[in-house]
Protein backbone atom coordinates (compact mmCIF):
# COMPACT_ATOMS: atom_id res chain seq x y z
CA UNK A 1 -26.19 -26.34 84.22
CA UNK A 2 -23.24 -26.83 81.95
CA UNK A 3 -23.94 -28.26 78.82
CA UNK A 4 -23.64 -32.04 78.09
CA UNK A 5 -22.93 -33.08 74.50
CA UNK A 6 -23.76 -36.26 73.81
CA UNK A 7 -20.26 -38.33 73.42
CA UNK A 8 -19.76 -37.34 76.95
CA UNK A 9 -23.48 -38.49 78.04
CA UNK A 10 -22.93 -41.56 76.14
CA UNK A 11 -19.29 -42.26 77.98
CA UNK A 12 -21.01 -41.21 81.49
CA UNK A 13 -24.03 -43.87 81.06
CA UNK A 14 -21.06 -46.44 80.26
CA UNK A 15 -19.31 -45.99 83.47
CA UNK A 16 -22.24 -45.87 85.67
CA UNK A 17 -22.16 -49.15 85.53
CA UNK A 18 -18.37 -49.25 86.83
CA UNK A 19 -19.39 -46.49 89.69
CA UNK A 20 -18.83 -49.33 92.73
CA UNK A 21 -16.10 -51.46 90.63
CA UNK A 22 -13.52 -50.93 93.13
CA UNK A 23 -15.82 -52.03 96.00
CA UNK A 24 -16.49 -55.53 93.51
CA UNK A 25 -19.76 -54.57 92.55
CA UNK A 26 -20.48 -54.23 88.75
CA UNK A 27 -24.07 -54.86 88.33
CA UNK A 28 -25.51 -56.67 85.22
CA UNK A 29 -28.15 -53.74 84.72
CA UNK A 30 -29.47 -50.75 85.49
CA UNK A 31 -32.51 -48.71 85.71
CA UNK A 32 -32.97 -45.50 84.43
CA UNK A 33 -33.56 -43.42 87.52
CA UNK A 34 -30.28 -45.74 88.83
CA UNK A 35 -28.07 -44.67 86.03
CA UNK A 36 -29.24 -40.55 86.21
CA UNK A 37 -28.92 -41.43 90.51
CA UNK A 38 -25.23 -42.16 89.54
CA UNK A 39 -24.40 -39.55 86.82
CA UNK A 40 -25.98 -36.69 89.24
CA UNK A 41 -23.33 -37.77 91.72
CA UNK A 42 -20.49 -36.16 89.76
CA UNK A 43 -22.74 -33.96 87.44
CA UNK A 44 -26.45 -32.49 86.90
CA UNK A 45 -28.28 -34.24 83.97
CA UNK A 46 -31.59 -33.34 82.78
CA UNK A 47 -33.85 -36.68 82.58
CA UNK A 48 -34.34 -35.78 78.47
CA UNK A 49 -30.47 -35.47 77.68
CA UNK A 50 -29.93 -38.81 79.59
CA UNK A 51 -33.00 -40.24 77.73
CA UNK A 52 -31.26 -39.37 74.57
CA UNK A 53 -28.20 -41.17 75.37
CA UNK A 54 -29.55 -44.22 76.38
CA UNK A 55 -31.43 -44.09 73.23
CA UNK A 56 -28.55 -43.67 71.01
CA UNK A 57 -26.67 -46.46 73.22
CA UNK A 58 -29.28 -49.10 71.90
CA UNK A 59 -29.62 -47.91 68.46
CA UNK A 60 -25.95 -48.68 68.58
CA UNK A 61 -26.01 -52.12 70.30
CA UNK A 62 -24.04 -50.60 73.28
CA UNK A 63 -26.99 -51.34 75.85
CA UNK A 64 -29.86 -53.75 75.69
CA UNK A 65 -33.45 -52.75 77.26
CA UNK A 66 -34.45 -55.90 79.72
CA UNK A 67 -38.03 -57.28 80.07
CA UNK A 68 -38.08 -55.78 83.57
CA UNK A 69 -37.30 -52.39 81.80
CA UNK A 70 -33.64 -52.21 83.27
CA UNK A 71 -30.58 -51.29 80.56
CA UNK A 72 -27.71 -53.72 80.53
CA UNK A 73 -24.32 -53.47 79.00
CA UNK A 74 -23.69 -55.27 75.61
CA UNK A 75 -19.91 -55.38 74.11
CA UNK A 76 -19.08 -56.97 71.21
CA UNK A 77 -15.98 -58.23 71.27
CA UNK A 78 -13.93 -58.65 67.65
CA UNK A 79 -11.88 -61.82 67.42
CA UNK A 80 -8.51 -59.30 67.06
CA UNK A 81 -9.57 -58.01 70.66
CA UNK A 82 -9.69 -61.28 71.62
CA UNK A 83 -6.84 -62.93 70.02
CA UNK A 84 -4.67 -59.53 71.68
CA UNK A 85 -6.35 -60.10 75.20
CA UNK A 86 -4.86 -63.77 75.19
CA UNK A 87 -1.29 -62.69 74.07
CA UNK A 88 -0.99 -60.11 76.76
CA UNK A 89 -2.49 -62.47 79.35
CA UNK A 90 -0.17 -65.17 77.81
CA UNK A 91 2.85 -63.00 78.10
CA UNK A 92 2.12 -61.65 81.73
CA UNK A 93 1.93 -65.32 83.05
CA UNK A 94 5.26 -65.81 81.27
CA UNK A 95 6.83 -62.78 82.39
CA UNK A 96 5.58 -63.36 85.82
CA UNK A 97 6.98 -66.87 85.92
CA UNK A 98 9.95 -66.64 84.01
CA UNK A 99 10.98 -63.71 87.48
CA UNK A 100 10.28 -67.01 89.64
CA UNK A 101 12.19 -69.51 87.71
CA UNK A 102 11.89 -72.00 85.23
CA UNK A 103 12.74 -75.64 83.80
CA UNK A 104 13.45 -76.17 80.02
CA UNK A 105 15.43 -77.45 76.97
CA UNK A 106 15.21 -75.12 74.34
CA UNK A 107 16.61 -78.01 71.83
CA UNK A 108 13.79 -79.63 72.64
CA UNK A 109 11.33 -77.46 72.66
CA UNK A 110 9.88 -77.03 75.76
CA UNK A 111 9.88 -74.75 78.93
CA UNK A 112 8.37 -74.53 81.97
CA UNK A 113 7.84 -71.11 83.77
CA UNK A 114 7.14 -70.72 87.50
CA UNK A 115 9.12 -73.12 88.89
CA UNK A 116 11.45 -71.88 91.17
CA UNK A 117 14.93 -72.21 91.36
CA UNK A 118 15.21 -74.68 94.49
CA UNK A 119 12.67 -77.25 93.18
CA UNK A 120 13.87 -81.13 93.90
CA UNK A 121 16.08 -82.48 91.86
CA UNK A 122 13.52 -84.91 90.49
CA UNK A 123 11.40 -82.65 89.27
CA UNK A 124 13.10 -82.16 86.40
CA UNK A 125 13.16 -85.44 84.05
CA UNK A 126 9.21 -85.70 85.59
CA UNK A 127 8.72 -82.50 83.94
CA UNK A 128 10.45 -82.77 80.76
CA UNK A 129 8.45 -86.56 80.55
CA UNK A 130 4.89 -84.77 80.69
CA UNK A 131 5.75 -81.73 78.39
CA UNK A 132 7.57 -84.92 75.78
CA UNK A 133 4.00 -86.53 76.18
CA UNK A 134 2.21 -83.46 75.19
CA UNK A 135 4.12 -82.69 72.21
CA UNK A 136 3.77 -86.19 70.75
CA UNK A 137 0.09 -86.03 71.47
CA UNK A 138 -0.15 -82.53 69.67
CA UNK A 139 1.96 -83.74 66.87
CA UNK A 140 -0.43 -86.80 66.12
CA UNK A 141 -3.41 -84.30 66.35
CA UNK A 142 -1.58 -82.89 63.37
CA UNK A 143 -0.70 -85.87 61.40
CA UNK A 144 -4.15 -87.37 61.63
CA UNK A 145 -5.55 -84.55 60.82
CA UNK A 146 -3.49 -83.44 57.61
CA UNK A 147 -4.05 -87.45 56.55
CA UNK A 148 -7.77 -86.88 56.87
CA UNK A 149 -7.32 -83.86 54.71
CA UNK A 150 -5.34 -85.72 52.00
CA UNK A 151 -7.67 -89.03 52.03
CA UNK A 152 -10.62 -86.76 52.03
CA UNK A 153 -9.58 -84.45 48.71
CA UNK A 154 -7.98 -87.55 46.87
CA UNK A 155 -11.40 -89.14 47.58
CA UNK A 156 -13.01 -86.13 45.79
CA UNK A 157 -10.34 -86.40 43.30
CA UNK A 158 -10.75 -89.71 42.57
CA UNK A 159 -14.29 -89.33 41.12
CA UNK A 160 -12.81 -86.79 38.76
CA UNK A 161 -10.69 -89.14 37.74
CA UNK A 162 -7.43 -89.51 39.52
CA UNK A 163 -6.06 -92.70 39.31
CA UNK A 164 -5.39 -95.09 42.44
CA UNK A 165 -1.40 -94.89 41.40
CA UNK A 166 -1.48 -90.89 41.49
CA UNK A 167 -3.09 -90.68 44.80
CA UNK A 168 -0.67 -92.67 46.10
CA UNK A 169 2.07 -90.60 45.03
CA UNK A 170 0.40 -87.34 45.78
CA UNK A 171 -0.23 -88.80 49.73
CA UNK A 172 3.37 -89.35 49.66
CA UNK A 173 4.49 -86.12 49.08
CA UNK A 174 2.33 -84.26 51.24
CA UNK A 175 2.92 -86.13 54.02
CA UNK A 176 6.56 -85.72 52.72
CA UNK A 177 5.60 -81.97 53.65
CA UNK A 178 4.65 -82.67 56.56
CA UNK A 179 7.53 -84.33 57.57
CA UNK A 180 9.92 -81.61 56.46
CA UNK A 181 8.37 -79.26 58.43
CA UNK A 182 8.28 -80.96 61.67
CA UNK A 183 11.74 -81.43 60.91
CA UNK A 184 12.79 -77.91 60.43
CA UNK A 185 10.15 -76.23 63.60
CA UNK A 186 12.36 -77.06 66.49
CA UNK A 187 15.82 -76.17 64.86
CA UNK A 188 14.65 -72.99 63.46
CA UNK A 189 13.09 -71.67 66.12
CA UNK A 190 16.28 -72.53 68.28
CA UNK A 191 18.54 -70.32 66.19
CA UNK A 192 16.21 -67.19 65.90
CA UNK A 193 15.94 -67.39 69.60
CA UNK A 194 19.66 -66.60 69.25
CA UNK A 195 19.03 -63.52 67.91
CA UNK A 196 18.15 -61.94 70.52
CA UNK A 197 21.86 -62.91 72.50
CA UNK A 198 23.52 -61.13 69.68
CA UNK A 199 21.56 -58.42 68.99
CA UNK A 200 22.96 -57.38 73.43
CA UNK A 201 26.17 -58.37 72.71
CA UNK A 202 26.56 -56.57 69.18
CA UNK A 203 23.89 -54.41 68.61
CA UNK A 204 23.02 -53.99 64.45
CA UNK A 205 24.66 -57.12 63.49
CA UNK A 206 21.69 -59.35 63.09
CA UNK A 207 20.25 -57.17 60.17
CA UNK A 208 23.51 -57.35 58.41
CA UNK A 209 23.88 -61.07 59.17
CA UNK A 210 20.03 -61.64 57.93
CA UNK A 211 20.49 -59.67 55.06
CA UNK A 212 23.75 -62.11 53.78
CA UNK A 213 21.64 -64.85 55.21
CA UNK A 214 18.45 -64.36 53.03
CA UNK A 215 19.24 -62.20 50.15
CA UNK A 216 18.87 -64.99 47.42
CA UNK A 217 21.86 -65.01 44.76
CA UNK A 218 21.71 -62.60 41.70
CA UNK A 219 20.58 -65.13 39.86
CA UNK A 220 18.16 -66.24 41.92
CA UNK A 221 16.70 -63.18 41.77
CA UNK A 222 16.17 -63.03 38.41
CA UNK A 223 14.22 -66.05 37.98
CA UNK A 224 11.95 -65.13 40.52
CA UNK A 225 11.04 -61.66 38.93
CA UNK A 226 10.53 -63.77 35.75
CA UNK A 227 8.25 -66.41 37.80
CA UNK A 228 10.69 -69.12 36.50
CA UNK A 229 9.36 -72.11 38.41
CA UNK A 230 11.66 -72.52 42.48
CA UNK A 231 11.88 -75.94 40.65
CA UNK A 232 13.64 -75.21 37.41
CA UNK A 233 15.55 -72.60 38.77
CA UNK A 234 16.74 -75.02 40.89
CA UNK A 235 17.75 -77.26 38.28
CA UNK A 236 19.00 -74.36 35.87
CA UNK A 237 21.26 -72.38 38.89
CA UNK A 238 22.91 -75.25 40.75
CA UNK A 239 26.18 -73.30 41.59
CA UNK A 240 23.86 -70.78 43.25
CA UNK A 241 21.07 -72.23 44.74
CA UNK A 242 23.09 -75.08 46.76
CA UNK A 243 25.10 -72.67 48.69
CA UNK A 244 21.75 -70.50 49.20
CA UNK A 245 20.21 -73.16 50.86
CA UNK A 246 23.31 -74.25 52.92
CA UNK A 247 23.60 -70.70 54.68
CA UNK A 248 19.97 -71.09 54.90
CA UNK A 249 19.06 -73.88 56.46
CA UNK A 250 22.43 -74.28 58.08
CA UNK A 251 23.54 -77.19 56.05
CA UNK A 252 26.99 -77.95 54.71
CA UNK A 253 27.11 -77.70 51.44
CA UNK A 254 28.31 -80.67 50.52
CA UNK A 255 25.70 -82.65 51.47
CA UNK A 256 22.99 -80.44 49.96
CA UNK A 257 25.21 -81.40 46.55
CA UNK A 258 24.94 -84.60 47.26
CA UNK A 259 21.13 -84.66 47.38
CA UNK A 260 20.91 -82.47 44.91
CA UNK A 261 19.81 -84.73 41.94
CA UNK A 262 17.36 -85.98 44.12
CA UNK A 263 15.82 -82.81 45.70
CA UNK A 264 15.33 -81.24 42.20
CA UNK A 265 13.61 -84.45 40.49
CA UNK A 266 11.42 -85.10 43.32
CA UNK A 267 10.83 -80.61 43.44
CA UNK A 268 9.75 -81.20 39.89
CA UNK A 269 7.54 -84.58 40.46
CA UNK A 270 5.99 -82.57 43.74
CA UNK A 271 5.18 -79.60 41.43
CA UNK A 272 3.34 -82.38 38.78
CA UNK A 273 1.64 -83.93 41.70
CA UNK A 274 -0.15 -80.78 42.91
CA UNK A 275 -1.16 -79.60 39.20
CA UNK A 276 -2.27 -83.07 38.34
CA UNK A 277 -4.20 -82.72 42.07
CA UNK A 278 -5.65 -79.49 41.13
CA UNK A 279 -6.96 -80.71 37.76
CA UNK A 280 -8.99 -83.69 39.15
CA UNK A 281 -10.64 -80.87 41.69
CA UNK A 282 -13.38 -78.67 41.71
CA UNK A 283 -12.20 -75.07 41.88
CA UNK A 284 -14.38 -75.02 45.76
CA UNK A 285 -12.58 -78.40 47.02
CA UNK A 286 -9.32 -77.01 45.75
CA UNK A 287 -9.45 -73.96 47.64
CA UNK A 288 -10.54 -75.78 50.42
CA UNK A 289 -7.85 -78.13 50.76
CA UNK A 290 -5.23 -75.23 49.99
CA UNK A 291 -6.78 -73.67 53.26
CA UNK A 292 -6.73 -76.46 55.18
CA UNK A 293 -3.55 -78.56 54.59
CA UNK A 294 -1.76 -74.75 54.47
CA UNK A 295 -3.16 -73.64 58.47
CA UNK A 296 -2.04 -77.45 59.32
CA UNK A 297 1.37 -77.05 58.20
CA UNK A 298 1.70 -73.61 59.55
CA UNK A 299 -0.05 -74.95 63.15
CA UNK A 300 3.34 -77.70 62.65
CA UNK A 301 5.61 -75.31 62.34
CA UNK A 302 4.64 -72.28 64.36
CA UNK A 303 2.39 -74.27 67.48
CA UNK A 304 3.26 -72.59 70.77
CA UNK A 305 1.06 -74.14 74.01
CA UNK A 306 0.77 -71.93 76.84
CA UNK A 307 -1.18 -74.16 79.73
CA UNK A 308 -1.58 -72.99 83.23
């Protein structure tokens, strides 16, 4: 009898539990005389060497010993396996769909896959009215939610001493935030998806064009290595920083010029509000909020529903 070691005896007592998968039939459990009646099929196993697997398989968690005396599987799952099991599944169905057809307005930010290209003509607007529906009701999930955040800290705030005046101005500016954001997901999005059109019409220009797009001025670049304050280099570099932001956000630069008095004051007064925030908070509520108001903004920005 050739020798098992016990990796193998471990892997073999895993798939006996697969052994009929193909006919549908993947039983919760197994006995022990079922799971050597399996191996023996495809290879001699003395009963000890598959009593030592099966041993080793629940010191590990990989197998569970039932009341009736049966062995069933037990696989713990991380939430990374499970977060990459939902991609692939979510990409499939939009692979699969996008080969049928679909209906969309990328402006807008919405698509539907599956639907094939001979669908009635008034399927369209009907579509684009439910997907409009959902994104409004997603987007007041959002803004309720990051105003419960806000009234909840300022609350907490407030009994260290934060003044009614100051919470007012602080709500402001967050929700300020929050606007900004929402303003920016759709149109951003839009023009990276446009990246991938250029890259197949002229392959390697989208690193050189990202590289002139985001490479901040000299400098720019400077006061960042120094941690100068975004705020007061802002107010310091004016000659650099407003065509920056116009090639970054797509802006013409006169209007960004025109603004610009007011975008660095109310940079500054932000940057006041959220130290004067942070010193009416305990150090635990502080890091809570940060955690909280930062996944809401990011869930504004990057949100991506795939429903079937």
């Amino acid at each position: 009898m050739a020798k098992w070691s016990m990796p193998d005896v471990e892997n073999a007592i895993k798939a006996a539990f697969f052994s009929k998968a193909a006919e549908g039939v993947v039983p919760d459990s197994l006995r022990f005389t079922e799971l050597r009646t399996v191996i023996r099929e495809s290879r001699p196993i003395s009963d000890r060497t598959l009593s030592k697997g099966v041993k080793r398989l629940l010191q590990q968690d990989a197998l569970r010993k039932r009341p009736d005396g049966s062995y069933e599987r037990f696989v713990k799952i991380e939430r990374k396996d499970r977060m990459e099991v939902i991609v692939a599944s979510d990409k499939l169905s939009v692979d699969a769909g996008g080969s049928v057809g679909l209906v969309g307005e990328q402006a807008e930010g919405w698509t539907f896959y599956g639907v094939p290209l001979g669908k009635p003509r008034q399927l369209r607007p009907r579509l684009r009215r439910a997907a409009m529906r959902f994104q409004h009701e997603v987007d007041a999930i959002l803004r309720d939610e990051s105003r419960h955040v806000i009234v909840q800290t300022l609350a907490k705030a407030r009994e260290r001493g934060l003044s009614s005046a100051e919470g007012k101005d602080i709500k402001r500016i967050l929700m300020g935030i929050f606007d900004f954001w929402e303003s920016l997901r759709v149109e951003h999005l839009d023009s990276f998806a446009w990246v991938f059109i250029m890259e197949k019409i002229a392959p390697g220009a989208f690193p050189q064009v990202l590289e002139k797009l985001l490479r901040p001025p000299l400098g720019v670049v400077v006061d960042i290595k120094a941690d100068v304050p975004i705020y007061e280099s802002m107010a310091k570099r004016p000659k650099e920083w407003i065509p920056y932001l116009a090639r970054l956000f797509g802006e013409d630069e006169q209007t960004i010029k025109a603004q610009w008095p007011a975008l660095t004051t109310e940079a500054a007064a932000g940057v006041k509000a959220f130290e004067n925030l942070r010193g009416h908070l305990a150090s635990r509520d502080w890091t809570v909020f940060n955690k909280h108001w930062s996944s809401i903004v990011a869930a504004r920005y990057w949100l991506c529903a795939v429903v079937r």
